[in-house]
C-alpha atoms as a PDB file:
ATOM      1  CA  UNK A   1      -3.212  19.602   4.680  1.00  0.00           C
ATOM      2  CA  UNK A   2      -0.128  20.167   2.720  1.00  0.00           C
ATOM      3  CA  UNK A   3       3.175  18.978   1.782  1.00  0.00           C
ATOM      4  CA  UNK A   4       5.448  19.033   4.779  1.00  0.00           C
ATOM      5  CA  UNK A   5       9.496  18.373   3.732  1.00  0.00           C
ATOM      6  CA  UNK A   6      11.214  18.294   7.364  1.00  0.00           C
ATOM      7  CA  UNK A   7      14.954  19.038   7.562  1.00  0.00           C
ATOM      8  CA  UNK A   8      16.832  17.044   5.309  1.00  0.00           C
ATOM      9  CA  UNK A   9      19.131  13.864   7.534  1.00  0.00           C
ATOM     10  CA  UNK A  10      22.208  13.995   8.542  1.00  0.00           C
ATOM     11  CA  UNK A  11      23.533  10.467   7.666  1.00  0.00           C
ATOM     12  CA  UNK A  12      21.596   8.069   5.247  1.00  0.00           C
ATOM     13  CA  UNK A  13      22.589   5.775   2.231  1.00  0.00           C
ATOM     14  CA  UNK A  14      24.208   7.534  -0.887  1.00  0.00           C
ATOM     15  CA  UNK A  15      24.124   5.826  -4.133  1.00  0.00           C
ATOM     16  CA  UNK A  16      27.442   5.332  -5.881  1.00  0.00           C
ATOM     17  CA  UNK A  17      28.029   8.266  -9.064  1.00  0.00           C
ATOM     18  CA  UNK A  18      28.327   5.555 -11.625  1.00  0.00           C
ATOM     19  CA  UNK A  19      25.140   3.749 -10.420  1.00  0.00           C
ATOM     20  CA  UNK A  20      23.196   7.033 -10.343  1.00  0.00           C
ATOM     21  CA  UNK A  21      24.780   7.666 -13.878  1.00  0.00           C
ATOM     22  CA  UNK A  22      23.349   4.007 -14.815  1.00  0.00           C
ATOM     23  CA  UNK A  23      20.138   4.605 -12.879  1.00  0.00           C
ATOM     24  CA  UNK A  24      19.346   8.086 -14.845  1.00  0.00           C
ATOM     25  CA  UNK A  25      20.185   5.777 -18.137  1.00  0.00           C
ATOM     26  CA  UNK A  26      17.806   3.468 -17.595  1.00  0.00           C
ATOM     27  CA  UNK A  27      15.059   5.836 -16.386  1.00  0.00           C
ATOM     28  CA  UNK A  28      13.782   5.801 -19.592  1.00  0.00           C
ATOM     29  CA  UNK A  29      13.158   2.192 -20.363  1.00  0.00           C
ATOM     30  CA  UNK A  30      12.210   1.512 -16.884  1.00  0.00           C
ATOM     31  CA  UNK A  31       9.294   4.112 -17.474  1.00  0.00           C
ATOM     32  CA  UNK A  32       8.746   2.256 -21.056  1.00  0.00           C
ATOM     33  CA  UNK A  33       8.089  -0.847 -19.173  1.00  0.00           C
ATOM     34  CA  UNK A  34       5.956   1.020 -16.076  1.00  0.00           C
ATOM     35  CA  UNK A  35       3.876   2.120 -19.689  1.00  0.00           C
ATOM     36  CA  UNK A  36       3.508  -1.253 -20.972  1.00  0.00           C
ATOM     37  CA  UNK A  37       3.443  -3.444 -18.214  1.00  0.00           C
ATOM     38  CA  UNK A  38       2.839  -0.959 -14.711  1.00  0.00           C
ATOM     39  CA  UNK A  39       0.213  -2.800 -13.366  1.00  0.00           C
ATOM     40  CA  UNK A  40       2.189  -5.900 -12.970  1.00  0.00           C
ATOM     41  CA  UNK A  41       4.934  -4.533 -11.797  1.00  0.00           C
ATOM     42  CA  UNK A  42       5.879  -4.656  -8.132  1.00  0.00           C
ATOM     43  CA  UNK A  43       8.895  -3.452  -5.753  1.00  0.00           C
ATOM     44  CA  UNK A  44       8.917  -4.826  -2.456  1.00  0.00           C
ATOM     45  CA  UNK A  45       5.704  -6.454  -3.370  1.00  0.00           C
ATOM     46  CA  UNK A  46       4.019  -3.432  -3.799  1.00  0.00           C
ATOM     47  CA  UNK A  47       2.183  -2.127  -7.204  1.00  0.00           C
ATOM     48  CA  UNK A  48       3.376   0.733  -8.507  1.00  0.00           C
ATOM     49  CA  UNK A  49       2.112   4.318  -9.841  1.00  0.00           C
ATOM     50  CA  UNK A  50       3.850   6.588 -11.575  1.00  0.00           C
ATOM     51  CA  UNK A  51       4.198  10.279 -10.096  1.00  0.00           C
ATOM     52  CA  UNK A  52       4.343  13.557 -11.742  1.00  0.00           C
ATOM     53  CA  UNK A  53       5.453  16.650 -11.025  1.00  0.00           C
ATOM     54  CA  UNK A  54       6.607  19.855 -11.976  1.00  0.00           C
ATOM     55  CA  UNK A  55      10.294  20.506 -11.200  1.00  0.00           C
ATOM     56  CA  UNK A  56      10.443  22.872  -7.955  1.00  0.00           C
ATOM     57  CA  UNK A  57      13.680  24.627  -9.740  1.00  0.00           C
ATOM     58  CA  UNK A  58      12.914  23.913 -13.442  1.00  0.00           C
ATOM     59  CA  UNK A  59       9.546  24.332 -14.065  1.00  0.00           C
ATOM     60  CA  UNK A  60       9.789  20.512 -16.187  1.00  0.00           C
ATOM     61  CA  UNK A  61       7.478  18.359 -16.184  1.00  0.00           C
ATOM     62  CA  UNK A  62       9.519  14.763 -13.953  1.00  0.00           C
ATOM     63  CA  UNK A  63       8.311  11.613 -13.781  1.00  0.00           C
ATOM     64  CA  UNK A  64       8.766   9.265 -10.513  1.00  0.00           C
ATOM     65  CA  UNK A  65       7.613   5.317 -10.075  1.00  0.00           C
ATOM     66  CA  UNK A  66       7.217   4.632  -6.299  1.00  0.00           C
ATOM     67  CA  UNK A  67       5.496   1.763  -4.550  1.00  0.00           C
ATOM     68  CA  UNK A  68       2.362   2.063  -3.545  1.00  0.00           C
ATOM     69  CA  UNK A  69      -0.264   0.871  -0.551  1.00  0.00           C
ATOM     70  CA  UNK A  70      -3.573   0.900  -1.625  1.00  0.00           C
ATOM     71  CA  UNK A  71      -4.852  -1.329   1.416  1.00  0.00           C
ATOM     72  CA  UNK A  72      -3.996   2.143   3.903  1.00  0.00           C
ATOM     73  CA  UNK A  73      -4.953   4.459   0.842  1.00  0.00           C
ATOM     74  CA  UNK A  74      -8.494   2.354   1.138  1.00  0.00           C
ATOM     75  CA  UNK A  75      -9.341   4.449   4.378  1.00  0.00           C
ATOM     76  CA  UNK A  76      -9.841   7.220   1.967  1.00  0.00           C
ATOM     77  CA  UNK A  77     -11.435   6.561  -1.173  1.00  0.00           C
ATOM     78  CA  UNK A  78      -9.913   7.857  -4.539  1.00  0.00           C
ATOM     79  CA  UNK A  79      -6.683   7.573  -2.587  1.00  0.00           C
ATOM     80  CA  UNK A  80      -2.926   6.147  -2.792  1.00  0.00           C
ATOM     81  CA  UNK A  81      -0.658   6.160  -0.766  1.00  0.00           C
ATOM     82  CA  UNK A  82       3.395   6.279  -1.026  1.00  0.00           C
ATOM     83  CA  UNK A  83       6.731   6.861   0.860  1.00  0.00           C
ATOM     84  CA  UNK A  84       9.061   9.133   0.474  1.00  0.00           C
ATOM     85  CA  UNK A  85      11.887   6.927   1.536  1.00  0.00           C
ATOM     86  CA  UNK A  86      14.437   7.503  -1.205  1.00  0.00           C
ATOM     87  CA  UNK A  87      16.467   4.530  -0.079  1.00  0.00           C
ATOM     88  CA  UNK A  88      17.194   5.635   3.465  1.00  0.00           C
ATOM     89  CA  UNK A  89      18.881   8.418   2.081  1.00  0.00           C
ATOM     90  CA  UNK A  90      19.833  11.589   3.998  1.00  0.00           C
ATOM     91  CA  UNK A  91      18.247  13.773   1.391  1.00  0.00           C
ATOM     92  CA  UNK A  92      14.396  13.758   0.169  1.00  0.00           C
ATOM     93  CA  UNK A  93      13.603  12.720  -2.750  1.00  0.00           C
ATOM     94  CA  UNK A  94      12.944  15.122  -5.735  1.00  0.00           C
ATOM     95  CA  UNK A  95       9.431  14.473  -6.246  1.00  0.00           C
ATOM     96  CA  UNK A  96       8.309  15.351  -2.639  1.00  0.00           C
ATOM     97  CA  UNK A  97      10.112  18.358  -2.883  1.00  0.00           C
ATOM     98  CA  UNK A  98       8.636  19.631  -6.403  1.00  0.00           C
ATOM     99  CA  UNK A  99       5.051  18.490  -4.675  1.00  0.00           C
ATOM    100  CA  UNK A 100       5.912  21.100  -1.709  1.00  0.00           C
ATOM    101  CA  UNK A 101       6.913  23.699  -4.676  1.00  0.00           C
ATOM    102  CA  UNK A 102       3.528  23.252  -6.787  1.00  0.00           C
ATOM    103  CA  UNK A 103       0.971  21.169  -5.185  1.00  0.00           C
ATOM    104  CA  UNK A 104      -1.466  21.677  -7.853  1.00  0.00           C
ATOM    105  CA  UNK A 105       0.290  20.181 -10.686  1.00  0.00           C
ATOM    106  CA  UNK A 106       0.333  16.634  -9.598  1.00  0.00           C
ATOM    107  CA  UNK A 107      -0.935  13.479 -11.580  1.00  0.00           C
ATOM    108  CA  UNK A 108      -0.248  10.036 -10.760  1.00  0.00           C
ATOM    109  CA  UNK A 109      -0.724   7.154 -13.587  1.00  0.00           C
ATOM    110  CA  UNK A 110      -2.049   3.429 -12.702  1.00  0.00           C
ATOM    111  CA  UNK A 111      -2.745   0.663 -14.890  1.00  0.00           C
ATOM    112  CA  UNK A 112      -3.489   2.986 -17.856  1.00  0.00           C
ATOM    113  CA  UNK A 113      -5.659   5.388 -16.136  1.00  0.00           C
ATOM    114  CA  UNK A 114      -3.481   9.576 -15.609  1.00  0.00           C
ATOM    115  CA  UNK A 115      -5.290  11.406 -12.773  1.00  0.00           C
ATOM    116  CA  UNK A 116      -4.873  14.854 -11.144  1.00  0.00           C
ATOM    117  CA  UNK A 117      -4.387  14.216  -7.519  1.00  0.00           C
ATOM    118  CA  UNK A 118      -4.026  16.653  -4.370  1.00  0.00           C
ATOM    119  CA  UNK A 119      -1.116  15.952  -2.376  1.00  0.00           C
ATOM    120  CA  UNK A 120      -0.865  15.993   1.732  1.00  0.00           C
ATOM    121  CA  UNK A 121       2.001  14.203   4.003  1.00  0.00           C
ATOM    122  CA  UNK A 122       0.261  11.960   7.037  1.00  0.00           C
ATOM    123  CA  UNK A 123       1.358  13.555  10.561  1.00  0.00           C
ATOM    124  CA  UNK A 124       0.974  12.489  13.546  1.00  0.00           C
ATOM    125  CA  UNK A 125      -1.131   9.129  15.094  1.00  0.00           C
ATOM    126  CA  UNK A 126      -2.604   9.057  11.092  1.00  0.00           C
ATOM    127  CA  UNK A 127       1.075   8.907  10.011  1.00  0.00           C
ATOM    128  CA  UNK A 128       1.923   6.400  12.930  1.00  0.00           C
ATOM    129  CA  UNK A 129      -0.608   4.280  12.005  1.00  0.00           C
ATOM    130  CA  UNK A 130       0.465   4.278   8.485  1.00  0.00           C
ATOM    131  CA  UNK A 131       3.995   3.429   9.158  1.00  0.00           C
ATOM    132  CA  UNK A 132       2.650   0.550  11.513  1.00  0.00           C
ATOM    133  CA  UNK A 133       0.909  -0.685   8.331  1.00  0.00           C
ATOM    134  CA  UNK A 134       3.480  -0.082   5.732  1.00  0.00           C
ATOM    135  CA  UNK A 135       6.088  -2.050   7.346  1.00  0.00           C
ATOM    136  CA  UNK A 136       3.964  -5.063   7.682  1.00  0.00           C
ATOM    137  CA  UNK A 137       3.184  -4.948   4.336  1.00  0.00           C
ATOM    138  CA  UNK A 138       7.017  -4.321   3.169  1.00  0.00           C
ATOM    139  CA  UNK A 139       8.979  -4.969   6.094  1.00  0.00           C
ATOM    140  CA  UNK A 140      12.167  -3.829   3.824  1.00  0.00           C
ATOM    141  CA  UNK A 141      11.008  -0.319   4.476  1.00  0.00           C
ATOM    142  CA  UNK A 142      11.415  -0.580   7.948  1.00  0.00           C
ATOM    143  CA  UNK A 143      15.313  -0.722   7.453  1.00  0.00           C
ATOM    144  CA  UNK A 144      15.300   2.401   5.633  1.00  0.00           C
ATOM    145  CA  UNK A 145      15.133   3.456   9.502  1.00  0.00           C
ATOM    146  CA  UNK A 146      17.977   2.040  10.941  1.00  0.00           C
ATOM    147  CA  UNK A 147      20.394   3.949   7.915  1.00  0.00           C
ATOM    148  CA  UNK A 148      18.877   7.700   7.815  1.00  0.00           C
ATOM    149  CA  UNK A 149      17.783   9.894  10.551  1.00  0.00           C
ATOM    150  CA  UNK A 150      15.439  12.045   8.502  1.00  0.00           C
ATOM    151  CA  UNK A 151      11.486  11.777   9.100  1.00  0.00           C
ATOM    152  CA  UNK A 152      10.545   9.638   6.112  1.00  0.00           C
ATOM    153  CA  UNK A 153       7.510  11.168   4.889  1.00  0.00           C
ATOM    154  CA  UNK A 154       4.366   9.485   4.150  1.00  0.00           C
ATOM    155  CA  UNK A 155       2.429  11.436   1.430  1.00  0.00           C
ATOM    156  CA  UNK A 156      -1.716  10.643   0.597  1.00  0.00           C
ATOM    157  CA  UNK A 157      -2.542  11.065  -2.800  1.00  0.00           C
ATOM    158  CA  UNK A 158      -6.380  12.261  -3.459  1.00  0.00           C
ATOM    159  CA  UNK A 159      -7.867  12.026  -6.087  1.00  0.00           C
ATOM    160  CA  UNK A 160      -8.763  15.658  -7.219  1.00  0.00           C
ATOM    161  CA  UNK A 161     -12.329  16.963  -7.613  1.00  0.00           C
ATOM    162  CA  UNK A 162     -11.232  18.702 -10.575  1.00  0.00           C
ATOM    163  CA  UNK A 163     -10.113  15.552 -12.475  1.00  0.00           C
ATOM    164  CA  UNK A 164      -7.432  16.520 -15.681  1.00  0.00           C
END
């Protein structure tokens, strides 16, 4: 399996300029914080891991911290698993697209531990299932459905052989 990035949505929450401006701000203390204190930090509940990628346009190395749901990663060992929700937005979010552009230069951090992972977006009954689970787990994701119309993408995270 691979990366799959479906057509983009036609309608779908938009963040205001000045909070993206404030958001892109504080991107860099947040990810302090994820540094120092990631594996007690939670949104929606969830624990958080820190994804990166290599831009699919720049070629930079971009950072990403995204919920998590280890209990449906468990089903696969050396596994996490995350949403690409974006906020309901109409529009993917960056990371899944630079994950579609270079697969093989994706590392996730946890706790304290950076690890080389392999990439692949759940289709089908596997995704169903997984959607089933995630939104009785975080329920608030399930409202991400009612605002966009795009497929929100459900991406596995394995661990790769080749550990870097």
């Amino acid at each position: 399996m691979s990366i799959v990035v479906p057509p983009r949505g036609t309608r779908g929450s938009e963040i205001p300029k000045l909070a993206r401006a404030l958001m892109r701000v504080m991107q860099g203390p947040f990810q302090m914080a994820f540094r120092q204190f990631g594996d007690r930090m939670r949104v929606q509940g969830r624990p958080l891991v820190e994804i990166e990628t290599v831009g699919a346009k720049s070629g930079l190395r971009r950072q990403a911290v995204v919920g998590s749901f280890p209990e449906i990663a468990a089903t696969v060992p050396s596994s996490w698993v995350v949403l690409a929700s974006n906020a309901g937005s109409a529009r993917h979010p960056a990371w899944l697209l630079n994950m579609a552009k270079n697969p093989d230069q994706v590392w996730i951090t946890t706790g304290k531990l950076r690890i080389k992972v392999r990439p692949e977006t759940l289709e089908g009954a596997e995704r169903d299932r997984a959607w089933q689970e995630v939104t009785s787990l975080a329920p608030g994701y399930g409202r991400y459905l009612e605002i966009t119309d795009r497929v929100i993408q459900i991406v596995r995270l394995r661990q790769d052989a080749k550990r870097a």
